[in-house]
PDB file of N, CA and C in Angstrom:
ATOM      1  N   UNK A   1       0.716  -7.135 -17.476  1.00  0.00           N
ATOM      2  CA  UNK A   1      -0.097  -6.105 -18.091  1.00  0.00           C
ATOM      3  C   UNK A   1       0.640  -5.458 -19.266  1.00  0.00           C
ATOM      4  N   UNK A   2       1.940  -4.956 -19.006  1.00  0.00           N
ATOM      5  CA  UNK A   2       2.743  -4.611 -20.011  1.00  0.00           C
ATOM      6  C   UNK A   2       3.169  -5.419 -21.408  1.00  0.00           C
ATOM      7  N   UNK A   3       3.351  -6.565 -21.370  1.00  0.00           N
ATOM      8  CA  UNK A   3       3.809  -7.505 -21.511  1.00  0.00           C
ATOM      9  C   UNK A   3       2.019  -7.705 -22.930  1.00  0.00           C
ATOM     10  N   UNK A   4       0.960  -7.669 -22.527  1.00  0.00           N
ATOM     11  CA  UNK A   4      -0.518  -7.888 -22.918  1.00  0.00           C
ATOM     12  C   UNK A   4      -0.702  -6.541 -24.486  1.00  0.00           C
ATOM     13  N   UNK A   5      -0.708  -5.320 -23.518  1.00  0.00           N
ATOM     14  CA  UNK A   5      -0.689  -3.959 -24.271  1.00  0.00           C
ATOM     15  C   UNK A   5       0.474  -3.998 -25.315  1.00  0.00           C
ATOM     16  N   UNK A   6       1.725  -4.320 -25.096  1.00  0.00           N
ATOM     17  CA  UNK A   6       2.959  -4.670 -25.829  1.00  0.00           C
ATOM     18  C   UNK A   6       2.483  -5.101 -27.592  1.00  0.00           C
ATOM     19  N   UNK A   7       1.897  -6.565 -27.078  1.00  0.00           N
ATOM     20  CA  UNK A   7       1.784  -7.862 -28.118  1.00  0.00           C
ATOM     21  C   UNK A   7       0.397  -7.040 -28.857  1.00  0.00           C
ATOM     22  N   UNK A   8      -0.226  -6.634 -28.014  1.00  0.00           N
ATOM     23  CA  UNK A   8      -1.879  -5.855 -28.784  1.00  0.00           C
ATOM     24  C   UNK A   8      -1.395  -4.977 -30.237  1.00  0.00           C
ATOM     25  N   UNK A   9      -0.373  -3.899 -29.284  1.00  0.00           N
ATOM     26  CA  UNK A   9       0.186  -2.582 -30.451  1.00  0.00           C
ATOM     27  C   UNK A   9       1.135  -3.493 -31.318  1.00  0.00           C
ATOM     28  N   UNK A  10       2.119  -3.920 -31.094  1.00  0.00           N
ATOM     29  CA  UNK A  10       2.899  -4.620 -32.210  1.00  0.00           C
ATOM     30  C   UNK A  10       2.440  -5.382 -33.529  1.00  0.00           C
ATOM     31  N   UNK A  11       1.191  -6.284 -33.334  1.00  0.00           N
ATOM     32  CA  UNK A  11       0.351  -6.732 -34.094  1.00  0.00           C
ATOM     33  C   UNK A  11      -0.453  -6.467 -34.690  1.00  0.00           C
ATOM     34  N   UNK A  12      -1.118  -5.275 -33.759  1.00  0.00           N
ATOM     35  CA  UNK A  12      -2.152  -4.615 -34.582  1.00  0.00           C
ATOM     36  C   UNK A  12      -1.165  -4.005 -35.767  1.00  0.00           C
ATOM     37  N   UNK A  13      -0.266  -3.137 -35.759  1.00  0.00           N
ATOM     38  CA  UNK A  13       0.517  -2.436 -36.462  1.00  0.00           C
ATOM     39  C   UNK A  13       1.644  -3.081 -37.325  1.00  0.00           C
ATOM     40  N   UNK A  14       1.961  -4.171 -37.353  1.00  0.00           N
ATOM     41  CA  UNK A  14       2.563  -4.922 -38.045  1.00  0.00           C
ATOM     42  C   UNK A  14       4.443  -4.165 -37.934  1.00  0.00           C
ATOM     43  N   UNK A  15       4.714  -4.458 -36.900  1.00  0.00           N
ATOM     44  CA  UNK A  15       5.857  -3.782 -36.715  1.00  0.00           C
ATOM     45  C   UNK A  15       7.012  -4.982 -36.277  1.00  0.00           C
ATOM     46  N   UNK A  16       8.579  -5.059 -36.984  1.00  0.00           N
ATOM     47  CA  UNK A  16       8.595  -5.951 -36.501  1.00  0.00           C
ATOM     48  C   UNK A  16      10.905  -5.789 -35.697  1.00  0.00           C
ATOM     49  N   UNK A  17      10.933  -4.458 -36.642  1.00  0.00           N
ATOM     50  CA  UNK A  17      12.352  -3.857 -35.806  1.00  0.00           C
ATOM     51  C   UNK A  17      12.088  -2.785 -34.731  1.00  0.00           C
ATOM     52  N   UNK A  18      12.163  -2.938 -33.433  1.00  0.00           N
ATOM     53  CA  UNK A  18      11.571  -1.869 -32.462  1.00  0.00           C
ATOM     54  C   UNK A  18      12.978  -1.572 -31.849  1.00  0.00           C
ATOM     55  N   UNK A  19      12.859   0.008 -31.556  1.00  0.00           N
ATOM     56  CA  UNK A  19      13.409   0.923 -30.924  1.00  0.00           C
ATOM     57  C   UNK A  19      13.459   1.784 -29.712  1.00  0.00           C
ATOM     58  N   UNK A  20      13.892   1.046 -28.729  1.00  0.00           N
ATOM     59  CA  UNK A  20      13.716   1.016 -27.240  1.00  0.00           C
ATOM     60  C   UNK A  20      14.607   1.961 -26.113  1.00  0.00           C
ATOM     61  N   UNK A  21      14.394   3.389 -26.419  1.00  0.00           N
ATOM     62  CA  UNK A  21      15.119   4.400 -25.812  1.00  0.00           C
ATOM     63  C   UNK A  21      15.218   4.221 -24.716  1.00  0.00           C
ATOM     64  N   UNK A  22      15.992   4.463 -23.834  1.00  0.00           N
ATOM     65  CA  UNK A  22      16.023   4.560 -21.968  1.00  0.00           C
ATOM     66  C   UNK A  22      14.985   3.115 -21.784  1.00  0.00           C
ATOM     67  N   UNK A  23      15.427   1.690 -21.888  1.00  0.00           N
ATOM     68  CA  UNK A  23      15.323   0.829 -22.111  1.00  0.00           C
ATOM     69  C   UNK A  23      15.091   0.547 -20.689  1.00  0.00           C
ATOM     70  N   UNK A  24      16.239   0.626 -19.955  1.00  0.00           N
ATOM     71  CA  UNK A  24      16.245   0.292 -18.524  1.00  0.00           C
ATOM     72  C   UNK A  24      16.883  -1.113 -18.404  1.00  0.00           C
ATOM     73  N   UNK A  25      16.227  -1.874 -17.346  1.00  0.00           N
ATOM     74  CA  UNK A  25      16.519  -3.297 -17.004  1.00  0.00           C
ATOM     75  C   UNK A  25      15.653  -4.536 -18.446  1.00  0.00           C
ATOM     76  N   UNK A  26      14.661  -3.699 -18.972  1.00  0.00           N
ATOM     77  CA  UNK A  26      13.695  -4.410 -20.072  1.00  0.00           C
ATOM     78  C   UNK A  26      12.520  -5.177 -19.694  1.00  0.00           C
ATOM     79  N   UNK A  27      11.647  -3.578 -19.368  1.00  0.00           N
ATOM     80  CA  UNK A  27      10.123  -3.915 -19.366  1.00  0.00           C
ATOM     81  C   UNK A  27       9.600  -3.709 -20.601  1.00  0.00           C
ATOM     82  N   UNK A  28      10.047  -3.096 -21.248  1.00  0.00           N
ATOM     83  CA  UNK A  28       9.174  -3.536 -22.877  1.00  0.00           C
ATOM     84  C   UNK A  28      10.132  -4.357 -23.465  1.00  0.00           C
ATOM     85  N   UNK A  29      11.690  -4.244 -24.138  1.00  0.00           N
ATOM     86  CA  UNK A  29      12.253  -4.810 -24.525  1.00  0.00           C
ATOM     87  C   UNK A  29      12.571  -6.110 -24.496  1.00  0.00           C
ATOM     88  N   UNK A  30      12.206  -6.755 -23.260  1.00  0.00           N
ATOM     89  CA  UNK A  30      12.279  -8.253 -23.136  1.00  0.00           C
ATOM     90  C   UNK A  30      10.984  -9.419 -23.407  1.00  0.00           C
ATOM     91  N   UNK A  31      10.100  -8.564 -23.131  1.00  0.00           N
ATOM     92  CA  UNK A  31       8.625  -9.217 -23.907  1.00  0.00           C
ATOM     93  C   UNK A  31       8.770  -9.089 -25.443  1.00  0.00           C
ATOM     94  N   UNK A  32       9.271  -8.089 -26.128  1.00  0.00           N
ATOM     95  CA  UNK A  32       9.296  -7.648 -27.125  1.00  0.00           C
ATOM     96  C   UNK A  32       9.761  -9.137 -28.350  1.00  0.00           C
ATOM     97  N   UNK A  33      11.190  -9.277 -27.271  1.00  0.00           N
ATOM     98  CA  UNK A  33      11.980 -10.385 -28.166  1.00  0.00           C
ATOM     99  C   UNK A  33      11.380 -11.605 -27.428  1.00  0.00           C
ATOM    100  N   UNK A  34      10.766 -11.562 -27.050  1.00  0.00           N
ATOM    101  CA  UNK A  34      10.352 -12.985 -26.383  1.00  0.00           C
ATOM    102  C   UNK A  34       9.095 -13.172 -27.824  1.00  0.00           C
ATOM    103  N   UNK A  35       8.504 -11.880 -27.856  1.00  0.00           N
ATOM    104  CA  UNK A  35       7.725 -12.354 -29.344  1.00  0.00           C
ATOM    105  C   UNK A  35       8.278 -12.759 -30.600  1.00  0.00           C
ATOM    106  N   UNK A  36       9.624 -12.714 -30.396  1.00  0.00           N
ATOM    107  CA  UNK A  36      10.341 -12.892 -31.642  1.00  0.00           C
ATOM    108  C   UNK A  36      10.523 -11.208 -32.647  1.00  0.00           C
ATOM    109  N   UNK A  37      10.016 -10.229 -31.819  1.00  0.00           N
ATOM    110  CA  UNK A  37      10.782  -9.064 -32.752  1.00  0.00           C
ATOM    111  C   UNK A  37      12.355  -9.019 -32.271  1.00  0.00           C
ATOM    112  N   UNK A  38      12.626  -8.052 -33.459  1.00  0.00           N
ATOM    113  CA  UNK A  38      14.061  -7.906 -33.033  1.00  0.00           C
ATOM    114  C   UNK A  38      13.960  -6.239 -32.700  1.00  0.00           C
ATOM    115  N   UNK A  39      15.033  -6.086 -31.759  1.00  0.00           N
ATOM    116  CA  UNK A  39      14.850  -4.756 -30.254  1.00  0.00           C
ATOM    117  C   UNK A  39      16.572  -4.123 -30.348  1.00  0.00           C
ATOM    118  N   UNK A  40      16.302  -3.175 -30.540  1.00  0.00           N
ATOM    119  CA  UNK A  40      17.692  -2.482 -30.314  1.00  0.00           C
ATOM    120  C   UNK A  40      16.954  -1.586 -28.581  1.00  0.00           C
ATOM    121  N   UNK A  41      18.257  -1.886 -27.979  1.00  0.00           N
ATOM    122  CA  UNK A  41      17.615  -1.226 -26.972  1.00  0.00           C
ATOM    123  C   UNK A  41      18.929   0.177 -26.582  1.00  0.00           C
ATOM    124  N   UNK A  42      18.229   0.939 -26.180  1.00  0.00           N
ATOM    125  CA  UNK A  42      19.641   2.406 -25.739  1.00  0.00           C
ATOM    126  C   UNK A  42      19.287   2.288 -24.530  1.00  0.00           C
ATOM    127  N   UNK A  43      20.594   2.214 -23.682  1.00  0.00           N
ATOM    128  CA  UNK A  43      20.329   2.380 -22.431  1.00  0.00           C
ATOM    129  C   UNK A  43      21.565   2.871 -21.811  1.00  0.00           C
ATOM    130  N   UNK A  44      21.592   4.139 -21.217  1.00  0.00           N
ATOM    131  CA  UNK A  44      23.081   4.765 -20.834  1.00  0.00           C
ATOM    132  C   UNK A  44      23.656   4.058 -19.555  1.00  0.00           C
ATOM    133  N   UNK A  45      23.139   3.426 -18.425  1.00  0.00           N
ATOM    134  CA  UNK A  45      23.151   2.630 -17.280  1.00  0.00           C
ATOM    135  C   UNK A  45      23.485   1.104 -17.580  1.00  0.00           C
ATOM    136  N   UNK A  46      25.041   1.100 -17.388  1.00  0.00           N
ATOM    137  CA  UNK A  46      25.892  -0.275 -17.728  1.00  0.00           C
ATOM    138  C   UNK A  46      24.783  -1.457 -16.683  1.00  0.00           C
ATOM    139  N   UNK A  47      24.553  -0.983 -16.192  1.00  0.00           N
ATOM    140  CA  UNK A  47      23.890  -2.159 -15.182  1.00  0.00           C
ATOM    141  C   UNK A  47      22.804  -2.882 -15.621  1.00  0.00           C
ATOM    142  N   UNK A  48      21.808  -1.629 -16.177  1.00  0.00           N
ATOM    143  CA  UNK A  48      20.302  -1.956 -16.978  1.00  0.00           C
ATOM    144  C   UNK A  48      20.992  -2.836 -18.261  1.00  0.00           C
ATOM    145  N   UNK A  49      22.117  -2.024 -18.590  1.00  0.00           N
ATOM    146  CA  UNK A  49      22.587  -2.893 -20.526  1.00  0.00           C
ATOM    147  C   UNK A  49      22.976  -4.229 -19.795  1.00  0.00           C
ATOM    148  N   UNK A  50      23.601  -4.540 -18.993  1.00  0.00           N
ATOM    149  CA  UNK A  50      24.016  -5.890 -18.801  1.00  0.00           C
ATOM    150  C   UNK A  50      22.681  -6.578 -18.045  1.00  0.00           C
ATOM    151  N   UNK A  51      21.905  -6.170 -17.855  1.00  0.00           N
ATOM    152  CA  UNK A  51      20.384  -6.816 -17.508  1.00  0.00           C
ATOM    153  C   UNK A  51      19.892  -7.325 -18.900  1.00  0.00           C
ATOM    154  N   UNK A  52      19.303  -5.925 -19.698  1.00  0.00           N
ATOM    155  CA  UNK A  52      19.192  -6.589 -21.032  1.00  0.00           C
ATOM    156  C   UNK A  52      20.097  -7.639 -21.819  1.00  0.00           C
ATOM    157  N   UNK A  53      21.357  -7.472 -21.888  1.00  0.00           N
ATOM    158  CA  UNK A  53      21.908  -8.320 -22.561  1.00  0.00           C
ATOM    159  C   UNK A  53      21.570 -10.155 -21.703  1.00  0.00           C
ATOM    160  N   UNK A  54      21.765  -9.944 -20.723  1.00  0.00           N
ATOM    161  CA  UNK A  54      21.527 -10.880 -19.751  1.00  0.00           C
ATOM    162  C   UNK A  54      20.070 -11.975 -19.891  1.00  0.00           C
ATOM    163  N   UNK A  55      18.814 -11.222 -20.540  1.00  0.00           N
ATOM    164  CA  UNK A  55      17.891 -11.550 -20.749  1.00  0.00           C
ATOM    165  C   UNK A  55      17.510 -11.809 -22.211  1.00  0.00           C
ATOM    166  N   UNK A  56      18.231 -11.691 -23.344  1.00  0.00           N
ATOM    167  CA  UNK A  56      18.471 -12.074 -24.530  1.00  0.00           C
ATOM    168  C   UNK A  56      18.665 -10.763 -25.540  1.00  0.00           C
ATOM    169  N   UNK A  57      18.605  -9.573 -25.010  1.00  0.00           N
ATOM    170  CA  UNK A  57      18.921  -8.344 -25.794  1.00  0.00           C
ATOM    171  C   UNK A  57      19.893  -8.745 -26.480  1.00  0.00           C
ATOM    172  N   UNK A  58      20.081  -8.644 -27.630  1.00  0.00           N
ATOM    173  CA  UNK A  58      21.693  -8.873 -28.118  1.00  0.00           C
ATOM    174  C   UNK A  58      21.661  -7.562 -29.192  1.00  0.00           C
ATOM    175  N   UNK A  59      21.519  -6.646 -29.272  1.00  0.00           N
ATOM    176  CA  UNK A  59      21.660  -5.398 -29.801  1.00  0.00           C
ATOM    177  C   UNK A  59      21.264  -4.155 -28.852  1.00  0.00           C
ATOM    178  N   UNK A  60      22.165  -4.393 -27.801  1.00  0.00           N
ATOM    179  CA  UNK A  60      22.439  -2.797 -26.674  1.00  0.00           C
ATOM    180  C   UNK A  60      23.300  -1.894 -27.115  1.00  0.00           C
ATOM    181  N   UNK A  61      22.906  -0.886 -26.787  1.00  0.00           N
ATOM    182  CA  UNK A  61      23.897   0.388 -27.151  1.00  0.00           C
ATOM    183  C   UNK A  61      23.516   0.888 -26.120  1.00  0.00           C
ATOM    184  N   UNK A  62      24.553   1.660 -25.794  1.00  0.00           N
ATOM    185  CA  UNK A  62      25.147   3.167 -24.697  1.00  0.00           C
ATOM    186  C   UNK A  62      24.728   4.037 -24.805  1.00  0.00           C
ATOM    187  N   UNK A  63      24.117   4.626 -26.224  1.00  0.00           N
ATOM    188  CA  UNK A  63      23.942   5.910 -26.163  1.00  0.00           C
ATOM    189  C   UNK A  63      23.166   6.318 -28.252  1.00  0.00           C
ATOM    190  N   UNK A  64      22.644   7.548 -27.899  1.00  0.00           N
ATOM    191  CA  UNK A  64      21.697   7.574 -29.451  1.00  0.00           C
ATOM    192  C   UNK A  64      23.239   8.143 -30.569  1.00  0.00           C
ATOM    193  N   UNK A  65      24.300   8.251 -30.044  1.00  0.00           N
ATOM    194  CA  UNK A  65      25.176   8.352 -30.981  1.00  0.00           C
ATOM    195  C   UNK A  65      25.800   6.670 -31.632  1.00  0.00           C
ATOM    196  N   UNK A  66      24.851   5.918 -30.703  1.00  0.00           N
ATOM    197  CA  UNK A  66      25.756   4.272 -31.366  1.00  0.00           C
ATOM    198  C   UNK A  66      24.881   3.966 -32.176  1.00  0.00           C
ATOM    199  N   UNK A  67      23.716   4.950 -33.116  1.00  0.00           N
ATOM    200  CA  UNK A  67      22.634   4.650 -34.096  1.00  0.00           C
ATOM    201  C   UNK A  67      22.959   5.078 -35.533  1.00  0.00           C
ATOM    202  N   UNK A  68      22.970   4.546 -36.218  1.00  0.00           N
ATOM    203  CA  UNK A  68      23.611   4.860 -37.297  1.00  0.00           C
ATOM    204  C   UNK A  68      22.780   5.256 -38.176  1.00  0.00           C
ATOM    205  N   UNK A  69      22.825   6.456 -39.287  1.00  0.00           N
ATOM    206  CA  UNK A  69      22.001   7.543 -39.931  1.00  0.00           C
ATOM    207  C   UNK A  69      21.308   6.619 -41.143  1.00  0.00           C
ATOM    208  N   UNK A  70      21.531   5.397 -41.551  1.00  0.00           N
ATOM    209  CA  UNK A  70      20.750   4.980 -41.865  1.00  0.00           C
ATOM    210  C   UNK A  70      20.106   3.381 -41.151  1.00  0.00           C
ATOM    211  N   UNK A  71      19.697   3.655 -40.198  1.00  0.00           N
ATOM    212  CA  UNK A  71      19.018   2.394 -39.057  1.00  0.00           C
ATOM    213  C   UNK A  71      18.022   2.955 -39.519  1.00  0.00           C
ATOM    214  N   UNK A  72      17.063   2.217 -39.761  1.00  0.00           N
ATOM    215  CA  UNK A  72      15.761   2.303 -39.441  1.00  0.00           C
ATOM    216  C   UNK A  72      14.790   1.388 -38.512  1.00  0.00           C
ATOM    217  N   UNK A  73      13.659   1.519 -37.757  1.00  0.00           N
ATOM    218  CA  UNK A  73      13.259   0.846 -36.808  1.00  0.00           C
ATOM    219  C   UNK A  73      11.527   1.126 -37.091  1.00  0.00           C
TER     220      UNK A  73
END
């Protein structure tokens, strides 16, 4: 279901660097890159970041200070 609503908003909106706060283990973030966007995900829980990374995240961060003042998403 998530995964459906995800691909709907992304497309409709033409969005294609997404920004994935309190990310978790990666219920949005892993559909996300499975569409081929690219996903920065923040996630303060080493366990959830090594889930994401685990599932193809390859841009995790620890925390909204590892975002740099000019990232845009």
């Amino acid at each position: 279901m998530r995964e459906g609503v995800t691909a709907r908003l992304t497309g409709r909106i033409g969005v294609e660097d997404i920004l994935d706060l309190g990310a978790g283990p990666g219920a949005h973030a892993l559909p996300l890159i499975r569409r081929g966007l690219d996903v920065t995900a923040v996630e303060i829980l080493p366990e959830a970041r090594r889930a994401l990374s685990e599932g193809g995240v390859t841009d995790v961060r620890a925390g909204l200070d590892e975002i740099g003042e000019g990232e845009r998403f």
